[in-house]
N, C-alpha and C. Protein backbone atom coordinates (compact mmCIF):
# COMPACT_ATOMS: atom_id res chain seq x y z
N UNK A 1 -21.40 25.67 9.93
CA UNK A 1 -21.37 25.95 8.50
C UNK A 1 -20.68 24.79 7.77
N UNK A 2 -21.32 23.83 6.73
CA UNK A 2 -20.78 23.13 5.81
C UNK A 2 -19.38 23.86 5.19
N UNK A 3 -18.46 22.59 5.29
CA UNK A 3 -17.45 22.89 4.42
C UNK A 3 -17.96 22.51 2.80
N UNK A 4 -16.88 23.03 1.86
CA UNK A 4 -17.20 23.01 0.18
C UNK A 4 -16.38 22.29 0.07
N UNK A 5 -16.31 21.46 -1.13
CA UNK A 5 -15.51 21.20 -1.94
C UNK A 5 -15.41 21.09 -3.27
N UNK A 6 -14.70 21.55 -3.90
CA UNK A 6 -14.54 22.16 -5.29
C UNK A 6 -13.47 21.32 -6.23
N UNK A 7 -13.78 21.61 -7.22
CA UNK A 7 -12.50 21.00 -8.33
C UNK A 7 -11.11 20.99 -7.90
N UNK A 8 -11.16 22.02 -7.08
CA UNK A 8 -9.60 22.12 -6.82
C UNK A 8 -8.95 21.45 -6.01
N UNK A 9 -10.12 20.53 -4.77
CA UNK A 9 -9.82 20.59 -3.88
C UNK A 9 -9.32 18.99 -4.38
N UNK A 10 -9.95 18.01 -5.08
CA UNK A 10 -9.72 17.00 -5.73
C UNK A 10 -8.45 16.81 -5.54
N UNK A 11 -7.69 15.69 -5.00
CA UNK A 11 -6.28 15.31 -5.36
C UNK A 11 -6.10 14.40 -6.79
N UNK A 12 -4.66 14.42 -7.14
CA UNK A 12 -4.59 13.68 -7.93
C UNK A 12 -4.53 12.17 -8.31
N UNK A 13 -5.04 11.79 -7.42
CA UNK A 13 -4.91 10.36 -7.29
C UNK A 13 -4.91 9.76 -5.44
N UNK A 14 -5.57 8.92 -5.06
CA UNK A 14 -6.11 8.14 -3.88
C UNK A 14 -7.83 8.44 -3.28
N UNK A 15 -7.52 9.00 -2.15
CA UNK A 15 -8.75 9.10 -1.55
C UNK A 15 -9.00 10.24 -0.78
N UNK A 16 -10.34 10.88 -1.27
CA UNK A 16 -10.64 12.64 -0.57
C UNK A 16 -11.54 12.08 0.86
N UNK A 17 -10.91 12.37 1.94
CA UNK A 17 -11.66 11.83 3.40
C UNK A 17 -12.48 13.33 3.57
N UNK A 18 -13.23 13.42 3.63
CA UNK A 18 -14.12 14.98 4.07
C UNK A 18 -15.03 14.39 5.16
N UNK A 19 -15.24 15.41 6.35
CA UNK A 19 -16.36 15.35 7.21
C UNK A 19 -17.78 15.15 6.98
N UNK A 20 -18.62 14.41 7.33
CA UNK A 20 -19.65 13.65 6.97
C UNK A 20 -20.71 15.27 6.89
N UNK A 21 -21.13 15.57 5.80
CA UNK A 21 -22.04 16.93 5.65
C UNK A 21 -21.51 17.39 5.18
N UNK A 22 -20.14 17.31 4.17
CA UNK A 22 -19.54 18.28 3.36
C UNK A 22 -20.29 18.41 2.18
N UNK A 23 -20.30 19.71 1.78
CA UNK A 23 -20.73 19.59 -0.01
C UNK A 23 -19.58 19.61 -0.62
N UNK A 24 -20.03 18.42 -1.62
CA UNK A 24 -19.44 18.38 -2.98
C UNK A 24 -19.79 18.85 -4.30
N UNK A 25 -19.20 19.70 -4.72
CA UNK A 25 -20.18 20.17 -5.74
C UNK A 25 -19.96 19.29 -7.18
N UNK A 26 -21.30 19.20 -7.93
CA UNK A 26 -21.18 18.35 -8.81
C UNK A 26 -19.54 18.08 -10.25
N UNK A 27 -18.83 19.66 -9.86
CA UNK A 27 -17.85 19.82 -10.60
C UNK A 27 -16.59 18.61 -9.91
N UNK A 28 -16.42 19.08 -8.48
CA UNK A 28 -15.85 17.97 -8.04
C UNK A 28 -15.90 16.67 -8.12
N UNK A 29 -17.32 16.05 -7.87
CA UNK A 29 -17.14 14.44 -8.17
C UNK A 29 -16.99 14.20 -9.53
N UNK A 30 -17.31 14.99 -10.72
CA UNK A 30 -16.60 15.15 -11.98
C UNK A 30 -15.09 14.77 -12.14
N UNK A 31 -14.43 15.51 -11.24
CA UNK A 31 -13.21 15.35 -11.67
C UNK A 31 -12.75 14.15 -10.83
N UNK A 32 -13.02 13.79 -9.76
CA UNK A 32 -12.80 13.06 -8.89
C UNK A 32 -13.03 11.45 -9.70
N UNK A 33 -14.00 11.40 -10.06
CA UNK A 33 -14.22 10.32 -10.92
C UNK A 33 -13.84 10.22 -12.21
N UNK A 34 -13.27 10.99 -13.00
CA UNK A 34 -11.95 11.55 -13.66
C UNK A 34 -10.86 10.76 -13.65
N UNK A 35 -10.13 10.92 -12.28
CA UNK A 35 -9.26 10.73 -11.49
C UNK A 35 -8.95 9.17 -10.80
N UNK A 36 -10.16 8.85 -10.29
CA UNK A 36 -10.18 7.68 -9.51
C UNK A 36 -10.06 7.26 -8.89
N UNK A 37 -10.00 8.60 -7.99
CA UNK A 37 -10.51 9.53 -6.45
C UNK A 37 -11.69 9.19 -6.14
N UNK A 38 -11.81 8.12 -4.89
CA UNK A 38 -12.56 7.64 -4.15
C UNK A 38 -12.58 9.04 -3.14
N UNK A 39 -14.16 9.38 -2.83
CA UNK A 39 -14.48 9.99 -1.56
C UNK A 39 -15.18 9.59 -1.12
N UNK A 40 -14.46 9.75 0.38
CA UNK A 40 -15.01 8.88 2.07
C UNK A 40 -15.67 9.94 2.76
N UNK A 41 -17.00 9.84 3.17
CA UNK A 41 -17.44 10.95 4.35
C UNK A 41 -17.20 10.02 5.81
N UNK A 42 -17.18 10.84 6.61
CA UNK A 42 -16.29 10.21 8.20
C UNK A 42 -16.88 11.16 8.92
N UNK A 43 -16.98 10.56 10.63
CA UNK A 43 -17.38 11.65 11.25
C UNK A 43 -16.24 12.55 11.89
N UNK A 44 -16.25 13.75 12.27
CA UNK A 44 -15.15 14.89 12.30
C UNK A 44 -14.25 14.04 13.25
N UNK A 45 -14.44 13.14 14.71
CA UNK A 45 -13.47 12.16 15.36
C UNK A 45 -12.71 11.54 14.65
N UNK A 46 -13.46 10.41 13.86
CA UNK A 46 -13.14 9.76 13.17
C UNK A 46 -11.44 10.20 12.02
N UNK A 47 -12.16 11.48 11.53
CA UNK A 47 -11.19 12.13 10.05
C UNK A 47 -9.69 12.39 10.87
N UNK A 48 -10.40 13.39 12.57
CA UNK A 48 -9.10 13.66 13.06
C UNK A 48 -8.11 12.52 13.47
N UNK A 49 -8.74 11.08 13.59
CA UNK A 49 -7.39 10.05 14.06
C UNK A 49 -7.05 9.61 13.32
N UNK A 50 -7.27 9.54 11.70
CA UNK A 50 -6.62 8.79 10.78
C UNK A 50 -5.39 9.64 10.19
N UNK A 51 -4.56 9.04 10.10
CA UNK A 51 -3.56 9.27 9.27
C UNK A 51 -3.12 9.97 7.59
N UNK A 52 -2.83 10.56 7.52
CA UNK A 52 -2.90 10.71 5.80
C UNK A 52 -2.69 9.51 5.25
N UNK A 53 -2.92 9.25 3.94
CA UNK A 53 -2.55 8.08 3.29
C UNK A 53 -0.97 8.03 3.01
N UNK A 54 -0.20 9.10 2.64
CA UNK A 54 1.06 8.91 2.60
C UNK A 54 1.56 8.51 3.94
N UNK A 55 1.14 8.87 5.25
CA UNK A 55 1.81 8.02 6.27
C UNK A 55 0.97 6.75 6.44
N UNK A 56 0.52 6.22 5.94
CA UNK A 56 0.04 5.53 6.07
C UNK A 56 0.43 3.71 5.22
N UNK A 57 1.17 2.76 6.23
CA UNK A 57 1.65 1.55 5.89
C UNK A 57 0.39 0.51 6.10
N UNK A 58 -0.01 0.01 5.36
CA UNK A 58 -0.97 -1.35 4.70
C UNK A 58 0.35 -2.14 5.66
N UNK A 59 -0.32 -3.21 6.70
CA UNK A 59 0.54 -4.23 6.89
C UNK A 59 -0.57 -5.68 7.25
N UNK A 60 -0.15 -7.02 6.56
CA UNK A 60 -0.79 -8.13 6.76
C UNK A 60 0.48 -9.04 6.84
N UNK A 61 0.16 -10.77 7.69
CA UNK A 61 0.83 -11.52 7.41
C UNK A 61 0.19 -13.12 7.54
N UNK A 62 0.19 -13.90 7.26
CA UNK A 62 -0.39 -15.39 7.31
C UNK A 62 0.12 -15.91 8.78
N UNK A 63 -0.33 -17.51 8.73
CA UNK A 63 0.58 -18.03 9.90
C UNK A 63 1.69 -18.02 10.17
N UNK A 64 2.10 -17.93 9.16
CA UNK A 64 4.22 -17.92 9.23
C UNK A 64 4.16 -16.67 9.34
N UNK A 65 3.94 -15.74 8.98
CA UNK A 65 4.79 -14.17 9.06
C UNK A 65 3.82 -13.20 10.16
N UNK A 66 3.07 -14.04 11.10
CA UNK A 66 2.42 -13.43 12.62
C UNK A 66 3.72 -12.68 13.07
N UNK A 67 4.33 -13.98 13.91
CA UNK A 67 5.05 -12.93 14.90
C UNK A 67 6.49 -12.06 14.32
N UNK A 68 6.30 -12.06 12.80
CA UNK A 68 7.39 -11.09 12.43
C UNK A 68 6.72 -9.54 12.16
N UNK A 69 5.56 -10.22 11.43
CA UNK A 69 4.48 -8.62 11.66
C UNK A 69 4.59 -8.01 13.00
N UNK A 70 3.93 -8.73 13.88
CA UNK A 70 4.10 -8.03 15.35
C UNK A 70 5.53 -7.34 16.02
N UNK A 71 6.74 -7.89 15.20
CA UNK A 71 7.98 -7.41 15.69
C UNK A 71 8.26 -6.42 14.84
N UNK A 72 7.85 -6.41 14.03
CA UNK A 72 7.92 -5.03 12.98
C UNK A 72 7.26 -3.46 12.72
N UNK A 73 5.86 -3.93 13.23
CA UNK A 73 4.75 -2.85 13.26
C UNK A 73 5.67 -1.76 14.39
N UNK A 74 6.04 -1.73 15.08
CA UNK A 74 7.16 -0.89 16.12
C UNK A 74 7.52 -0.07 15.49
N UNK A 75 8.53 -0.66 14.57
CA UNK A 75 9.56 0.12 13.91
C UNK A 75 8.79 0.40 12.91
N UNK A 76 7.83 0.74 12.39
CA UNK A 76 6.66 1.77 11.51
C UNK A 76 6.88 2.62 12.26
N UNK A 77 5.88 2.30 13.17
CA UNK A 77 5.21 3.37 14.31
C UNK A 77 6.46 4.29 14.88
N UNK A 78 7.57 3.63 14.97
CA UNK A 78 8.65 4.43 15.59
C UNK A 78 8.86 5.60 14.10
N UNK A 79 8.56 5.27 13.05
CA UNK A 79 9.39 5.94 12.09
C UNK A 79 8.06 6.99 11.60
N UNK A 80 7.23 7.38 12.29
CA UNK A 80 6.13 7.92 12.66
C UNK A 80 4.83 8.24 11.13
N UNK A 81 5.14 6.76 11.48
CA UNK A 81 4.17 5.74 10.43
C UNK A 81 3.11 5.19 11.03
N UNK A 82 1.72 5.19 10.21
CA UNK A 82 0.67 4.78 10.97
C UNK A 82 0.49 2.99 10.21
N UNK A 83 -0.20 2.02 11.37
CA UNK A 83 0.36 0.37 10.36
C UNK A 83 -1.25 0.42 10.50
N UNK A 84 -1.55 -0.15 9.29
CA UNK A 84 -3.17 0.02 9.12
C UNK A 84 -3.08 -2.10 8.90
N UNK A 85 -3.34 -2.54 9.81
CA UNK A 85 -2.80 -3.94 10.14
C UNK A 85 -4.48 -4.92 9.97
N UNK A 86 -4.42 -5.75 8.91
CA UNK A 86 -5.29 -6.35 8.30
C UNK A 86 -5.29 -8.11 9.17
N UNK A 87 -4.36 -8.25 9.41
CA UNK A 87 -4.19 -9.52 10.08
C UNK A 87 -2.88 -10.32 9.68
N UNK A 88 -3.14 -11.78 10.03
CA UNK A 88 -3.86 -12.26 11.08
C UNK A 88 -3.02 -12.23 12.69
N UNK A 89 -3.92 -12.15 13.51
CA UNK A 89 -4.33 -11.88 14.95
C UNK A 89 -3.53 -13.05 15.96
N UNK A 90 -3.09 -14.25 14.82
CA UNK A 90 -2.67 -14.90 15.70
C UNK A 90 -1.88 -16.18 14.88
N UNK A 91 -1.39 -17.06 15.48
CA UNK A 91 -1.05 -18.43 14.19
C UNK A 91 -1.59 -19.12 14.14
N UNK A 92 -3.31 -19.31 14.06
CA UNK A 92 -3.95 -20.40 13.10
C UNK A 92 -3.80 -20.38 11.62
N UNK A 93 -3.74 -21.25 11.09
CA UNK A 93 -3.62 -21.08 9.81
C UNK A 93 -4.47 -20.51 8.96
N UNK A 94 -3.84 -19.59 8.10
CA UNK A 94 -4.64 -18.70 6.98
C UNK A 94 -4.07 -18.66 5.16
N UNK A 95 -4.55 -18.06 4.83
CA UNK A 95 -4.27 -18.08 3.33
C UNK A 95 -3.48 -16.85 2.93
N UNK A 96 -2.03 -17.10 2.66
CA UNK A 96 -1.33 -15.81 2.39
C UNK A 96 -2.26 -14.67 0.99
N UNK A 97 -2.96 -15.53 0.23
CA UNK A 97 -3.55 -15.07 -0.57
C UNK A 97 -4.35 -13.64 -0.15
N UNK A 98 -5.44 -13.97 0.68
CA UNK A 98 -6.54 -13.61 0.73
C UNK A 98 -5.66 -11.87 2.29
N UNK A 99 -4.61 -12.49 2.72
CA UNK A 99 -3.82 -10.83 3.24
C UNK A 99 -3.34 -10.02 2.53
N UNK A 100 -2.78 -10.96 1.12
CA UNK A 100 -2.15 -10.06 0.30
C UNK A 100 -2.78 -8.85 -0.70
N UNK A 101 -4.43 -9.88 -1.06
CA UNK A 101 -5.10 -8.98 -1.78
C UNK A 101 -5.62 -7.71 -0.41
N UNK A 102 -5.68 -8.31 0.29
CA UNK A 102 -6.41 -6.85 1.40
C UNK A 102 -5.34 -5.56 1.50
N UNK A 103 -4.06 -5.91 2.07
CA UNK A 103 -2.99 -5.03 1.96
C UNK A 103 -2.99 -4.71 0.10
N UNK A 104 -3.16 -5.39 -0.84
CA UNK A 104 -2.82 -4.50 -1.94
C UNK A 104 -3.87 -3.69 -2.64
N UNK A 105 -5.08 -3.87 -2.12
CA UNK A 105 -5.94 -2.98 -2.30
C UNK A 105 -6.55 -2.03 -1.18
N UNK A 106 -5.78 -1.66 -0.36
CA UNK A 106 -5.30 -0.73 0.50
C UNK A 106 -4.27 0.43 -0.49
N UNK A 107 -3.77 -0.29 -0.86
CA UNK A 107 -2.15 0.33 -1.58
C UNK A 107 -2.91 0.77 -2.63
N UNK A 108 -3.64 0.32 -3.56
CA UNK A 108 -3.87 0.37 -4.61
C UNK A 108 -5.19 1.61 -4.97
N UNK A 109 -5.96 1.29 -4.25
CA UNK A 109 -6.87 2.28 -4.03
C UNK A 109 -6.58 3.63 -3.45
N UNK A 110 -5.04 4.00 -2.46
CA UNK A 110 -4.54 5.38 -2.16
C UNK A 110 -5.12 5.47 -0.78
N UNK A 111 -5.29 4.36 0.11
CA UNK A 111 -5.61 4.53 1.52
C UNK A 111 -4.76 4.24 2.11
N UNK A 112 -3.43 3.91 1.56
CA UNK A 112 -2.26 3.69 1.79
C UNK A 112 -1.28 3.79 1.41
N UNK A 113 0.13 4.52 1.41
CA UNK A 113 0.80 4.88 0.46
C UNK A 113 1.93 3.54 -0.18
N UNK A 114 1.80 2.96 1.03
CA UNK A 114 2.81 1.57 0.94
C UNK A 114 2.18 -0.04 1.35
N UNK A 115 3.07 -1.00 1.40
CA UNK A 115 2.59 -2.04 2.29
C UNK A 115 3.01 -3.36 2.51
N UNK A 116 3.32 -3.78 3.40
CA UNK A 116 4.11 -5.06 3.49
C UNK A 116 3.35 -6.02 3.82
N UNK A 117 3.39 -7.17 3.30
CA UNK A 117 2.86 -8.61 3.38
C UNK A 117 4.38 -9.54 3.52
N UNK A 118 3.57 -10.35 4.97
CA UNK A 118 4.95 -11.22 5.54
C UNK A 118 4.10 -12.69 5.10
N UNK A 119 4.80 -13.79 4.24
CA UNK A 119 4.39 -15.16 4.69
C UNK A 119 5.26 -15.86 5.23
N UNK A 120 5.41 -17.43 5.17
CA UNK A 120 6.67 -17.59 4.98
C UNK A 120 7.97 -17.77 4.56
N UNK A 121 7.47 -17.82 2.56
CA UNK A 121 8.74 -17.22 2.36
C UNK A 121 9.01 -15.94 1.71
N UNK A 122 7.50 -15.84 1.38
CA UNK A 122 7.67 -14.55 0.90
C UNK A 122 7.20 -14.31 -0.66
N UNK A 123 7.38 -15.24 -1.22
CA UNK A 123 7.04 -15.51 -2.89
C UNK A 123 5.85 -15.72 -2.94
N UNK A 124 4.98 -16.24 -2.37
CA UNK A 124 3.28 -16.27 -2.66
C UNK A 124 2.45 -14.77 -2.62
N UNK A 125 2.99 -14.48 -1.65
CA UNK A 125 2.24 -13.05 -1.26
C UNK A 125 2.91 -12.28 -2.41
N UNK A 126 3.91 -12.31 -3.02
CA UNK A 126 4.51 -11.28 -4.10
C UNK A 126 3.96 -11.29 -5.33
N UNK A 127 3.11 -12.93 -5.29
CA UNK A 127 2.65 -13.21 -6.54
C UNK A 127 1.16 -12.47 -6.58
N UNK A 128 0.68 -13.07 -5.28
CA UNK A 128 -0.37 -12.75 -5.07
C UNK A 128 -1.15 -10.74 -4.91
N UNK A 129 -0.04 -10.73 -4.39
CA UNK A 129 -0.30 -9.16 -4.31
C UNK A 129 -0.29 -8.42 -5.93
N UNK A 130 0.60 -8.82 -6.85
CA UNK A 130 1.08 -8.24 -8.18
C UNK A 130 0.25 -8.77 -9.17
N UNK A 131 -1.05 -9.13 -8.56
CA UNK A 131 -2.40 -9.72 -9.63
C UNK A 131 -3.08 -8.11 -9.25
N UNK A 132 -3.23 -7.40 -8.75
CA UNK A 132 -3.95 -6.41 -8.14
C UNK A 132 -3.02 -5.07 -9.28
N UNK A 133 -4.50 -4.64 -10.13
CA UNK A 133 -3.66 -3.73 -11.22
C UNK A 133 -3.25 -2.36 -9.69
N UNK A 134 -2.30 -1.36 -10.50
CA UNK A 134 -1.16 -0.88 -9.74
C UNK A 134 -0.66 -1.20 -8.51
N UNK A 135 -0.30 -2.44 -8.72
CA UNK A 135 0.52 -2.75 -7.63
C UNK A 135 2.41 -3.43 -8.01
N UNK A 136 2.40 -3.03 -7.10
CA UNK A 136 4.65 -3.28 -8.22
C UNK A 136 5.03 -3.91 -6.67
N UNK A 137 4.80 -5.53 -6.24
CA UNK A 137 5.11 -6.08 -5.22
C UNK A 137 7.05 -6.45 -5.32
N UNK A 138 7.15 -6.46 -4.52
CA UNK A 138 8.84 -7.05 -4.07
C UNK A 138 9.03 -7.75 -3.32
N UNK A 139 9.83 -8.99 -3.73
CA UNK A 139 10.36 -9.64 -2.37
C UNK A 139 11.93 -9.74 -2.01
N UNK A 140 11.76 -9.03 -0.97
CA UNK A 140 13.40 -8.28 -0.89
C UNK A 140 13.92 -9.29 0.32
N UNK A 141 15.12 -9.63 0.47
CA UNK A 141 16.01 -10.64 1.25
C UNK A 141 17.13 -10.07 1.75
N UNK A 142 17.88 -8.40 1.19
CA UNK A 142 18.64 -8.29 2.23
C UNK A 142 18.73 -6.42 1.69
N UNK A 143 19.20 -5.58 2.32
CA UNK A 143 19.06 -4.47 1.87
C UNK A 143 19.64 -3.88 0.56
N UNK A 144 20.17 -4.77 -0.25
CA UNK A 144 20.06 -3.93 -1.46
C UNK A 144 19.08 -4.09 -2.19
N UNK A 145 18.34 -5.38 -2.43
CA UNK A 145 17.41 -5.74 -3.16
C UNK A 145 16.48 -4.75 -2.73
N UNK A 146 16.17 -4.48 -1.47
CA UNK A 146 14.82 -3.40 -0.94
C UNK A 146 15.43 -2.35 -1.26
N UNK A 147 16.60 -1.62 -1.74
CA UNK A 147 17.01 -0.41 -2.16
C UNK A 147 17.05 -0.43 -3.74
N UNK A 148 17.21 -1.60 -4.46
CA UNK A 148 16.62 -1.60 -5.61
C UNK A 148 15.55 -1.79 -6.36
N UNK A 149 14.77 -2.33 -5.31
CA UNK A 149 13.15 -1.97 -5.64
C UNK A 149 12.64 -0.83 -5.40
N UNK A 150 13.22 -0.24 -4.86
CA UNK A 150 12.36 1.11 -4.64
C UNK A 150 13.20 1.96 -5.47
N UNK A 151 14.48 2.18 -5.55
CA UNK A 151 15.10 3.16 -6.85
C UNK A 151 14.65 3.30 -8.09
N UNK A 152 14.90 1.44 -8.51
CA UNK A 152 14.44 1.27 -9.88
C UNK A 152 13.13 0.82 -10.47
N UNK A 153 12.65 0.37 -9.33
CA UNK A 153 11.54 -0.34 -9.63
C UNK A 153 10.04 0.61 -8.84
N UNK A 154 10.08 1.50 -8.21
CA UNK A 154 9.21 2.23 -7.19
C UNK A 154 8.01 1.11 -6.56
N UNK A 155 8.68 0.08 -6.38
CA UNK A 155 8.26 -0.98 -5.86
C UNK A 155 6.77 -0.16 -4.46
N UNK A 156 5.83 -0.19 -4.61
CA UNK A 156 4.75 0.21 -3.46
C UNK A 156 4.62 -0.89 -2.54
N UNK A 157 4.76 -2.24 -2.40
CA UNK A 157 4.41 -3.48 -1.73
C UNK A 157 6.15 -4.45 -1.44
N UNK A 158 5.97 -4.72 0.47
CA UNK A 158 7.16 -5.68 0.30
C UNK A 158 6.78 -6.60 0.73
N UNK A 159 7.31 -7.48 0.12
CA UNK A 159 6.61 -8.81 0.53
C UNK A 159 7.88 -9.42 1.72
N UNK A 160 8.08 -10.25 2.71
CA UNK A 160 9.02 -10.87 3.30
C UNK A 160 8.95 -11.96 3.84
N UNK A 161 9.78 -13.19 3.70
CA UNK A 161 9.93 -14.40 4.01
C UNK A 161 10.24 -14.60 5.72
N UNK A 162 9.43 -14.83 6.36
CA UNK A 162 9.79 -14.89 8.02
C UNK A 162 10.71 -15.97 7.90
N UNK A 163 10.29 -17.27 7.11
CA UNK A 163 11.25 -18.44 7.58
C UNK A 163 12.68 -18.12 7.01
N UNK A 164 12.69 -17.19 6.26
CA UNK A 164 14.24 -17.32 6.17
C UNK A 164 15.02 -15.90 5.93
N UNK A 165 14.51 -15.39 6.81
CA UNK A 165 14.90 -14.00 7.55
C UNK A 165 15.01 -14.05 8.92
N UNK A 166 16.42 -13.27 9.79
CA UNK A 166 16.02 -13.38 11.34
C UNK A 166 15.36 -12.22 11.08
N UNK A 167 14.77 -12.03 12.36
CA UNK A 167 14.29 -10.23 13.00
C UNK A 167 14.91 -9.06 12.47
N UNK A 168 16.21 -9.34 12.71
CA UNK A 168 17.08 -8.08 12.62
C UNK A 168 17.52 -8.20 11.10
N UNK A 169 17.60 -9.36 10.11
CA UNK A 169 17.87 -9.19 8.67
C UNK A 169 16.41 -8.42 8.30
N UNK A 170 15.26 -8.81 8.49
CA UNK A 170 13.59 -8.40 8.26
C UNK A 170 13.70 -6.57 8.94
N UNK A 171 14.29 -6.75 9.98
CA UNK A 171 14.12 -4.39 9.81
C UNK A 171 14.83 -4.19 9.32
N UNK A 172 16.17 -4.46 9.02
CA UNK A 172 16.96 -4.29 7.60
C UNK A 172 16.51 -3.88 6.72
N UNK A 173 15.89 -4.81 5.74
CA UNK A 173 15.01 -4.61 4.74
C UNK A 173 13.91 -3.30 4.51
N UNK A 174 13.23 -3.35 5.88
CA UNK A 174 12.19 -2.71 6.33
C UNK A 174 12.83 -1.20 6.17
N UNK A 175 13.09 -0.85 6.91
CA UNK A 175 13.73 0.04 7.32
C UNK A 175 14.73 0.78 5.66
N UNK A 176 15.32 0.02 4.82
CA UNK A 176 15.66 0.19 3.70
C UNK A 176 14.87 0.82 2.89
N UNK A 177 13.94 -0.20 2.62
CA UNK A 177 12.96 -0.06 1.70
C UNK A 177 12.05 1.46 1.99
N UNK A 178 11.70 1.32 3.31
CA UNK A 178 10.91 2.71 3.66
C UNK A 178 11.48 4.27 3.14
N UNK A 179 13.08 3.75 3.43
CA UNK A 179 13.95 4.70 3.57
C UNK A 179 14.16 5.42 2.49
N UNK A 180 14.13 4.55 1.12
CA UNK A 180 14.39 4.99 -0.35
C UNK A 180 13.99 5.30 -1.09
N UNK A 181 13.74 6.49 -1.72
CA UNK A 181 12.75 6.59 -2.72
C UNK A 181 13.27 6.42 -3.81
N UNK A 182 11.90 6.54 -5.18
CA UNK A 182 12.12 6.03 -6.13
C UNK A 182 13.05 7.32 -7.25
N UNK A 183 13.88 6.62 -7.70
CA UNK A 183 15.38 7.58 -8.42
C UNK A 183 14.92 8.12 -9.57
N UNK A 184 13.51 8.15 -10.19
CA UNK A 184 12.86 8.53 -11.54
C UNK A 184 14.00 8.19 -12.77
N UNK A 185 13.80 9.35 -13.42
CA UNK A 185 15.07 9.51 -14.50
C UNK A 185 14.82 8.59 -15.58
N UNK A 186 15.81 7.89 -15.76
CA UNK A 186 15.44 6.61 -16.64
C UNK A 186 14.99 5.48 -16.28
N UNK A 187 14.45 5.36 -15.08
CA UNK A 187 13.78 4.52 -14.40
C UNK A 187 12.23 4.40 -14.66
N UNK A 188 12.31 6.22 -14.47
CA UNK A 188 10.39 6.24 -14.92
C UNK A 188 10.04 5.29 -16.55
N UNK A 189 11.02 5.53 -17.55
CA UNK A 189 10.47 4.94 -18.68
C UNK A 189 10.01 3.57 -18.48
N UNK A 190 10.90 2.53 -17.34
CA UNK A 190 11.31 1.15 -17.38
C UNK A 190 9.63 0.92 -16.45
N UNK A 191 9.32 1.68 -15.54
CA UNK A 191 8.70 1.04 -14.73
C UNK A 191 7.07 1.84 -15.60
N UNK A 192 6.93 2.82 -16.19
CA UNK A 192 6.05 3.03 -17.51
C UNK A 192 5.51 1.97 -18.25
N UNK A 193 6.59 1.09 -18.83
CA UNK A 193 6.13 0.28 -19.88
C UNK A 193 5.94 -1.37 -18.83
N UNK A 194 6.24 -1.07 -17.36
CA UNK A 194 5.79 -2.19 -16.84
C UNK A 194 4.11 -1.93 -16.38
N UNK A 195 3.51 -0.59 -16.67
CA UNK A 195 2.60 0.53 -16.48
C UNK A 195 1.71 -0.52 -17.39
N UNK A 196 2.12 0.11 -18.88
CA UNK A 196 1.56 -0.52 -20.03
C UNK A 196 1.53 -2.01 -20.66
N UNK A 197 2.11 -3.13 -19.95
CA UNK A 197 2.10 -4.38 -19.76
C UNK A 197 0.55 -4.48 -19.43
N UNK A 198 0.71 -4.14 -17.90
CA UNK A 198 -0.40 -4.09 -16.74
C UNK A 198 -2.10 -3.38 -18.24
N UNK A 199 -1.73 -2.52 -18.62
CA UNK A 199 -3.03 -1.97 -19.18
C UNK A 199 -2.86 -2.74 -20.27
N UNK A 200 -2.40 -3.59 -21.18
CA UNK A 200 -2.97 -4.03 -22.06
C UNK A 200 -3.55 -5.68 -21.43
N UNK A 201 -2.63 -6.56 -20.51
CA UNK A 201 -3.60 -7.02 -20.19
C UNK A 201 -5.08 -7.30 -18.90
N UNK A 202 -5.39 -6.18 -18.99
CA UNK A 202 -6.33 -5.90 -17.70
C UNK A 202 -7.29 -6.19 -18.64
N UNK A 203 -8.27 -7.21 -17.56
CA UNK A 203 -9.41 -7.30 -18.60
C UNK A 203 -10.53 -6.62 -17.76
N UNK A 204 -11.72 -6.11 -18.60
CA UNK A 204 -12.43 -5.45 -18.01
C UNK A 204 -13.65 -5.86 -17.46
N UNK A 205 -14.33 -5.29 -16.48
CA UNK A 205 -15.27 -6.25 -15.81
C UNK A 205 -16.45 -6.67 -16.87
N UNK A 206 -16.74 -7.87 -17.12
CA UNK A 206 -17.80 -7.92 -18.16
C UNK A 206 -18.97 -7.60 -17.93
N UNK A 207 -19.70 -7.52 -16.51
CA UNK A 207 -21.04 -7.13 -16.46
C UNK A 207 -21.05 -5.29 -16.50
């Protein structure tokens, strides 16, 4: 028997994964597209090994930030986090650019709730990632900065400098940042009107 899905079933924001043969009824993709709620059909294997999107960490890094990605993805997984790991595979050289947009439209689209991009120092990928509308990148260097991006800033993206981080300053961070959520309050107004920055200048696709 087909499962339904209905208006209700719609979240408020990311991505509805349903088993490949679900009905949607036309009220749902209504609201869904409303919303800006992407729905994925998957086969029933498939739906059961993925992760929700809230556990779910976006992780990429260039040539410089390889083997700090690889020393890090652990301590996700230990913190029973799924690392949805974009690359690269190894240290030939790559373009921090072109990881950062993949991890931030992971993040951005709600197939991921978070996401870290490693280069080597860390400032390209922050730039690069924070061209991608809702995305609020950080580049954090020791654990308060990653505890004040995420308080005040609900920072979704960390960016980190391998060359000038050891291991153990980089899960610091990590581990911080994951750890903290965002403090709302008078914060929501500040990071709102960084909301409305972002929407006045988004330009829209011309075709």
């Amino acid at each position: 028997m087909k499962r339904v899905i209905t208006a209700q079933d719609v979240p408020a924001a990311g991505e509805l994964r349903v088993p490949i043969g679900t009905l949607v009824t036309p009220s749902a993709r209504e609201v869904a597209e409303g919303r800006g709620v992407r729905i994925v059909e998957l086969p029933e294997d498939q739906l059961s090994a993925l992760a929700p999107p809230e556990k779910t960490v976006a992780m990429g890094a260039d040539h410089g930030g390889y083997l700090l990605k690889e020393a890090l993805k652990p301590i996700l997984e230990g913190l029973g986090l799924e690392v949805r790991d974009v690359g690269v595979n190894d240290e030939k050289p790559a373009d921090y650019p072109d990881l950062a947009l993949q991890v931030a439209e992971l993040v951005a689209s709600g197939r991921a709730a978070r996401g870290v991009v490693i280069d080597g120092a860390g400032i390209g990928s922050s730039i690069a990632a924070n061209k991608v509308p809702g995305i609020r990148a950080a580049l954090c260097y020791d654990k308060a900065s990653a505890r004040n991006s995420r308080e005040h800033n609900d920072s979704n993206v960390l960016t980190l400098g391998a060359r000038l981080l050891t291991q153990t300053q980089a899960e610091e961070v990590l581990r911080t940042w994951i750890a903290t959520p965002f403090a709302g309050g008078r914060h929501q107004a500040r990071v709102q009107k960084i909301l409305d920055i972002e929407r006045k200048y988004l330009r829209k696709d011309p075709s």
